[in-house]
C-alpha atoms as a PDB file:
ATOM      1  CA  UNK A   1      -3.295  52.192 -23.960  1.00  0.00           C
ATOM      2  CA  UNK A   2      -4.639  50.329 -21.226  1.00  0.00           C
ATOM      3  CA  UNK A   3      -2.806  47.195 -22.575  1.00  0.00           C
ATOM      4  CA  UNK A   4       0.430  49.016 -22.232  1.00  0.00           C
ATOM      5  CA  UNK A   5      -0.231  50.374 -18.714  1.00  0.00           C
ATOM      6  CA  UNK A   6      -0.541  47.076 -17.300  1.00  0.00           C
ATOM      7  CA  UNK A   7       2.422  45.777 -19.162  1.00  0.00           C
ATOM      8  CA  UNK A   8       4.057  48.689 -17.199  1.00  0.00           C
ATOM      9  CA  UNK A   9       2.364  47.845 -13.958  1.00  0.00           C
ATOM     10  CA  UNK A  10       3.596  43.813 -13.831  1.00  0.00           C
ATOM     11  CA  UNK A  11       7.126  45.461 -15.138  1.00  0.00           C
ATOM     12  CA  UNK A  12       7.402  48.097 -12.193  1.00  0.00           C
ATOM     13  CA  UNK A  13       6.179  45.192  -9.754  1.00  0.00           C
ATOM     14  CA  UNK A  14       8.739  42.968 -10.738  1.00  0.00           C
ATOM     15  CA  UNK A  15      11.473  45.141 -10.334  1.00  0.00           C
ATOM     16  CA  UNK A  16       9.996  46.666  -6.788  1.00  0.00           C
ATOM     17  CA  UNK A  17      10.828  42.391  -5.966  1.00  0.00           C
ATOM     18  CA  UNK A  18      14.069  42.590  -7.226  1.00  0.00           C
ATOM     19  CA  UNK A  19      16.758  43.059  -4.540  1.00  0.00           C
ATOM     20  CA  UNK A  20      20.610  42.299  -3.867  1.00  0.00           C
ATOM     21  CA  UNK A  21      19.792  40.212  -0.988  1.00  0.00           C
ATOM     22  CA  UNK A  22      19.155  36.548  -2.007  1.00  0.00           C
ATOM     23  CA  UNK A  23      15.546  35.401  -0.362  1.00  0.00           C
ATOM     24  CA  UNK A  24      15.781  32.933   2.245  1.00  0.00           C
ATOM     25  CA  UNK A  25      16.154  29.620   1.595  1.00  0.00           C
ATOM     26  CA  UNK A  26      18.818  30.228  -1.552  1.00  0.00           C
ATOM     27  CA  UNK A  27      21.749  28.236  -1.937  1.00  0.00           C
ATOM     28  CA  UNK A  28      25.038  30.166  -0.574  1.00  0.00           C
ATOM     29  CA  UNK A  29      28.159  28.845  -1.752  1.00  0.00           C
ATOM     30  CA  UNK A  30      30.172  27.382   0.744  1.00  0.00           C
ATOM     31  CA  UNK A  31      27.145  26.901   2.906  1.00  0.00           C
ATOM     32  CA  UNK A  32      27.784  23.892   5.305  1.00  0.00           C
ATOM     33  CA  UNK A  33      25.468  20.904   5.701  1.00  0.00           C
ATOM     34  CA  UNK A  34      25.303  18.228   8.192  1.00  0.00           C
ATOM     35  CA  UNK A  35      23.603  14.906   7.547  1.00  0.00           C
ATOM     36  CA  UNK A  36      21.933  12.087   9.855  1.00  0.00           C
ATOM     37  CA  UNK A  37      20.899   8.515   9.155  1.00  0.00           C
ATOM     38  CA  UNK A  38      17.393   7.962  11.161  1.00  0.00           C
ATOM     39  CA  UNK A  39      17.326   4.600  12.621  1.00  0.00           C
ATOM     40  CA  UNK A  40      14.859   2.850  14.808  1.00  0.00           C
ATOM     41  CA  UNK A  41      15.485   1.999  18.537  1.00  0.00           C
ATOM     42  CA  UNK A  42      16.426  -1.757  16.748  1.00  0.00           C
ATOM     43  CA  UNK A  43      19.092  -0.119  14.505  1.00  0.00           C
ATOM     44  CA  UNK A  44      16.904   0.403  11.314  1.00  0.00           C
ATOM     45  CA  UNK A  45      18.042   2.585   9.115  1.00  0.00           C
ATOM     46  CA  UNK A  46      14.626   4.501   7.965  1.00  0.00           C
ATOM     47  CA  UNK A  47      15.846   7.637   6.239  1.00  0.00           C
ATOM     48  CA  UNK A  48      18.155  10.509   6.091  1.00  0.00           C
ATOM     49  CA  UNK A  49      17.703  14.110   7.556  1.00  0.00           C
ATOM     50  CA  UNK A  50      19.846  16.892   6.119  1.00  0.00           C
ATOM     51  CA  UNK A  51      20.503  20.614   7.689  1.00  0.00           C
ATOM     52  CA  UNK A  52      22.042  23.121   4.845  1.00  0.00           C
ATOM     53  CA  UNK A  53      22.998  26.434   5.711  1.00  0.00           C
ATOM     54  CA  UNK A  54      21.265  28.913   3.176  1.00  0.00           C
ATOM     55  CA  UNK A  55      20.816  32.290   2.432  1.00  0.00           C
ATOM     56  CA  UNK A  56      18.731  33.354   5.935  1.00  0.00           C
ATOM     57  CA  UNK A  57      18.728  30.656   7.755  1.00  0.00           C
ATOM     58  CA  UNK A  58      18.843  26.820   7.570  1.00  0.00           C
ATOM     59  CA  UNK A  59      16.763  24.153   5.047  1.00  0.00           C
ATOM     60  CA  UNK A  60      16.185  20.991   7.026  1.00  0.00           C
ATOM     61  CA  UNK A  61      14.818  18.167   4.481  1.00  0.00           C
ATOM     62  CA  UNK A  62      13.727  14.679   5.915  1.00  0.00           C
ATOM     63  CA  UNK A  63      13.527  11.695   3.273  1.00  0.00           C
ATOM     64  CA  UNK A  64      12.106   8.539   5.487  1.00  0.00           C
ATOM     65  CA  UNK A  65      11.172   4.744   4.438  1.00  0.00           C
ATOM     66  CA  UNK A  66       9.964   2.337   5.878  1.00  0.00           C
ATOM     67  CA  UNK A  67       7.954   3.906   8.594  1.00  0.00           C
ATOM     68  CA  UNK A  68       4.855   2.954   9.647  1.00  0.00           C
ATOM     69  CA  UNK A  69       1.735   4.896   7.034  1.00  0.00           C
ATOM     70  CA  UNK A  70       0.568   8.139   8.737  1.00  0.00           C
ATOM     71  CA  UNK A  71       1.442  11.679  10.077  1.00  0.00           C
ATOM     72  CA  UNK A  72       4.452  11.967  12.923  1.00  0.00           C
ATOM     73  CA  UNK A  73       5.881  14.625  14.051  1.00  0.00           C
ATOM     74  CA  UNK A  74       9.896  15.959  13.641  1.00  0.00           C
ATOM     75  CA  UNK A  75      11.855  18.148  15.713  1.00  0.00           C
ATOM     76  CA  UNK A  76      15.359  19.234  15.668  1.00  0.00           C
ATOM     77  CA  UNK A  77      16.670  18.255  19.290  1.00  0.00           C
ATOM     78  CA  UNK A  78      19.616  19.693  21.330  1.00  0.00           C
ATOM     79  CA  UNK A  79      21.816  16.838  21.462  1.00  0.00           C
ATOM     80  CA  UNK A  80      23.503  14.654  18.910  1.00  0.00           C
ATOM     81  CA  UNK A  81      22.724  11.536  20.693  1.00  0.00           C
ATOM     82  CA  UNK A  82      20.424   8.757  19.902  1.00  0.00           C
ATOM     83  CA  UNK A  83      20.531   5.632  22.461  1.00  0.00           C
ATOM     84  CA  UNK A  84      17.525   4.042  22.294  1.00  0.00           C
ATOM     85  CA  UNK A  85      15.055   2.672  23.149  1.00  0.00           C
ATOM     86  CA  UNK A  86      13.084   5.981  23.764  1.00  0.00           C
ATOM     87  CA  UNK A  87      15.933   7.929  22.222  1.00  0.00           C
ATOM     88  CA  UNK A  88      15.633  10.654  25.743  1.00  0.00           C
ATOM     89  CA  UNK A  89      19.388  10.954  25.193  1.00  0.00           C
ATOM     90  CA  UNK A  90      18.645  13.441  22.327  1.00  0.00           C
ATOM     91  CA  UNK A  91      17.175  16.136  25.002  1.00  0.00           C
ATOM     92  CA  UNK A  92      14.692  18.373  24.011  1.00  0.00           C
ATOM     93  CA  UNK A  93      13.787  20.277  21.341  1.00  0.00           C
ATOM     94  CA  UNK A  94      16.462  22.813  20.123  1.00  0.00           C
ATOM     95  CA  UNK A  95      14.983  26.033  21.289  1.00  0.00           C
ATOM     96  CA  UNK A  96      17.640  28.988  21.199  1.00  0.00           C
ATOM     97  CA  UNK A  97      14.793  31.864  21.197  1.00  0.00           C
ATOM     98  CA  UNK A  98      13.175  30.072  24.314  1.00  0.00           C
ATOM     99  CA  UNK A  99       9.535  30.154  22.809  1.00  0.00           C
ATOM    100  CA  UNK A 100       6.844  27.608  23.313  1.00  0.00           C
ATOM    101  CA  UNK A 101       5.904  24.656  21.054  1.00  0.00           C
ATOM    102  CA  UNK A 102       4.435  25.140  17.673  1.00  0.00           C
ATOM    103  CA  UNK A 103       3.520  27.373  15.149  1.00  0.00           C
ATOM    104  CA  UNK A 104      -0.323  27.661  16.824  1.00  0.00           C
ATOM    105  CA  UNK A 105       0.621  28.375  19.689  1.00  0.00           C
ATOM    106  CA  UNK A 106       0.520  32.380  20.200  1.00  0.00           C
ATOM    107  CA  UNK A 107       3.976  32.328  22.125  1.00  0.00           C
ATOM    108  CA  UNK A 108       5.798  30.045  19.404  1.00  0.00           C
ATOM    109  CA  UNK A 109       7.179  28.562  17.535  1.00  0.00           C
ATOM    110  CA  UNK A 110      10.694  27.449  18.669  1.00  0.00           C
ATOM    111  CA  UNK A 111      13.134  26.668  15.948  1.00  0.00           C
ATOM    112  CA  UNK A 112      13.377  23.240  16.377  1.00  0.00           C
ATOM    113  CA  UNK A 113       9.501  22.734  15.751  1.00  0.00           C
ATOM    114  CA  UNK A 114       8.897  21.294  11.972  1.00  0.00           C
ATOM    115  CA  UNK A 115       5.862  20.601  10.200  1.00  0.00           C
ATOM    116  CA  UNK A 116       4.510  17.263  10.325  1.00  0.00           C
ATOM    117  CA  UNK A 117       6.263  14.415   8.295  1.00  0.00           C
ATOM    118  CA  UNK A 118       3.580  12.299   6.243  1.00  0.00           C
ATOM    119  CA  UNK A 119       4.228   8.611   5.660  1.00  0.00           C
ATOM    120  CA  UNK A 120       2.363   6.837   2.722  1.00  0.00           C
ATOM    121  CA  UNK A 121       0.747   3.841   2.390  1.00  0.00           C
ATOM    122  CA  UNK A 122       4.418   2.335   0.984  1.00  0.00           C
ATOM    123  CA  UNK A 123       5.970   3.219   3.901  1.00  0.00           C
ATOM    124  CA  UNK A 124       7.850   6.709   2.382  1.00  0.00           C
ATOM    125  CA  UNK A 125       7.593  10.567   2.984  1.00  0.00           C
ATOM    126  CA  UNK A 126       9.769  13.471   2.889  1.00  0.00           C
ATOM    127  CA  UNK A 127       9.729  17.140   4.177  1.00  0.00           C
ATOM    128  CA  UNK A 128      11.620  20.088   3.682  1.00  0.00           C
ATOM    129  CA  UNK A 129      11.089  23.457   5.342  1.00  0.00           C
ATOM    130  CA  UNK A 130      13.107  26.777   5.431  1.00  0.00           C
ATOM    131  CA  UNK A 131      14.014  28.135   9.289  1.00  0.00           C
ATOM    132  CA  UNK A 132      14.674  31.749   8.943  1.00  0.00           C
ATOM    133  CA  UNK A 133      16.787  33.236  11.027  1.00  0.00           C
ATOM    134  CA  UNK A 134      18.209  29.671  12.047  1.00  0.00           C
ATOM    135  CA  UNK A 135      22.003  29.565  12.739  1.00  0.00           C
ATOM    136  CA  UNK A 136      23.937  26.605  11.644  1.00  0.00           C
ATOM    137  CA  UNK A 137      26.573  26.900  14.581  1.00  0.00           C
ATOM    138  CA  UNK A 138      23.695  27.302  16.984  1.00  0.00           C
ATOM    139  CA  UNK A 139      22.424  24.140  15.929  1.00  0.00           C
ATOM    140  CA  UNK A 140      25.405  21.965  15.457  1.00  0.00           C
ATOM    141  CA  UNK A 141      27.344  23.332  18.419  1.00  0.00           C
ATOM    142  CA  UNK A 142      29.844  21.323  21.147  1.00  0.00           C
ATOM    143  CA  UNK A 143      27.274  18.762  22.202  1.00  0.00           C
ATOM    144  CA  UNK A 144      25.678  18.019  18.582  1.00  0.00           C
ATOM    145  CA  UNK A 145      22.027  17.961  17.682  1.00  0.00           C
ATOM    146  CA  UNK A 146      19.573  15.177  16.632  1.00  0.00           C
ATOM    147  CA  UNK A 147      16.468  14.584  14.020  1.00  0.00           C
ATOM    148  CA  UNK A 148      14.052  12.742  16.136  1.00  0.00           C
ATOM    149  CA  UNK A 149      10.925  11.417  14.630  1.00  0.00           C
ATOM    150  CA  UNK A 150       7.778  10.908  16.568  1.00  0.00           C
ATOM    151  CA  UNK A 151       5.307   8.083  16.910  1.00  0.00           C
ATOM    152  CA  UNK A 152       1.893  10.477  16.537  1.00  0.00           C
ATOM    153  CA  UNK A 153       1.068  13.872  14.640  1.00  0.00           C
ATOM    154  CA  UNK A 154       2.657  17.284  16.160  1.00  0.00           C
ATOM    155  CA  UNK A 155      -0.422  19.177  17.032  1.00  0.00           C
ATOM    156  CA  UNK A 156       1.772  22.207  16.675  1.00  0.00           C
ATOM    157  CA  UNK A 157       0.570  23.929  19.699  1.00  0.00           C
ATOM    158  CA  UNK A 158       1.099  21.891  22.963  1.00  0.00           C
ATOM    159  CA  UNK A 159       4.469  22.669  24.880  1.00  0.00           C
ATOM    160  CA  UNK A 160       6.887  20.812  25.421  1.00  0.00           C
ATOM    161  CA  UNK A 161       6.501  18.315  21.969  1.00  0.00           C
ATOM    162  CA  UNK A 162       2.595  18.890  20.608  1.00  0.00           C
ATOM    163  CA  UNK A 163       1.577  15.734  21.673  1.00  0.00           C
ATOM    164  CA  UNK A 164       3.211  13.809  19.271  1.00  0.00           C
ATOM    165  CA  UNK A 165       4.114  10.445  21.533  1.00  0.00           C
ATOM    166  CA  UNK A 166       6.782   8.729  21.433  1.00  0.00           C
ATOM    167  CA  UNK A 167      10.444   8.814  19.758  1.00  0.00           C
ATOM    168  CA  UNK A 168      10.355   6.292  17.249  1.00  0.00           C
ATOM    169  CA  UNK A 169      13.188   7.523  14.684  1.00  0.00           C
ATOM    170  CA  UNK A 170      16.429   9.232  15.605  1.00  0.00           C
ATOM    171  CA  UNK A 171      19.627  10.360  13.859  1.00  0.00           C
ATOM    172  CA  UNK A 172      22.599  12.044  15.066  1.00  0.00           C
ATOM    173  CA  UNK A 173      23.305  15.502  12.743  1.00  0.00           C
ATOM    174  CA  UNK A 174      27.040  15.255  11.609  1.00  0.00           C
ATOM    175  CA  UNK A 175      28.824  18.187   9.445  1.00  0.00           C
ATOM    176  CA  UNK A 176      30.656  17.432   6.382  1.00  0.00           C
END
């Protein structure tokens, strides 16, 4: 008996997570995506950053090589330009709910604030995060936006860019 009312339990739980709307973060056909090629203030091409529109929101994934072993910080930016050699042509951080910097801080995050990116030893990381509530057009809008790539860890708290030094990797986002 008890067996069988905790059968029904887990069944009724289930279901109470079932819904019609799809979670964030689920594919959505047709969903647009725009891509970037990071490259280094020389021109090295050190990874691809991807924005996908998804059910919610937006999925931002970062695959990066040849980077130097450690943990930089990422942030969307809020213009699709990348002259180097600090890479200030990207502005700053895309920040359409004008909130401070990072996800410690009590008055943040902004939506252009991602979690650190971690480089190994061989020179490779990636990253992928959901933004709920993100809008594709928002992002990607008459003046472009940028995937910039910091020389130091975000410390996800101090406005304007958490302390995370320098712009050492930038790419321009481009829809497809």
């Amino acid at each position: 008996m008890r067996m069988q009312a905790a059968i029904g339990a887990m069944a009724l739980a289930a279901l109470a997570g079932c819904s019609d709307e799809p979670r964030v973060g689920a594919p959505v056909t047709g969903g647009r995506v725009a891509v970037a090629t990071l490259r280094t203030p020389s021109g090295q091409d050190v990874g691809r950053a991807t924005v996908r529109e998804v059910a919610g929101g937006l999925r931002v994934t970062i695959d990066a090589r040849f980077l130097a072993p450690g943990t930089h910080g990422a942030h969307l930016h809020t213009v699709g330009r990348c002259e180097g050699p600090d890479f200030a042509s990207a502005g700053p951080h895309w920040n359409p709910t004008a909130k401070k910097h990072g996800a410690m801080n009590p008055q943040g995050p902004h939506e252009g604030d991602l979690p650190n990116l971690v480089i190994g030893a061989d020179g490779r990381g990636t990253l992928g995060i959901n933004i709920a509530g993100a809008n594709f057009d928002a992002l990607i809008d008459a003046d472009g936006a940028a995937m910039v790539v910091h020389a130091g860890p975000d410390d996800m708290m101090t406005d304007p860019s958490g302390n995370s030094g320098g712009r050492i990797a930038c790419g321009v986002l481009v829809a497809g």
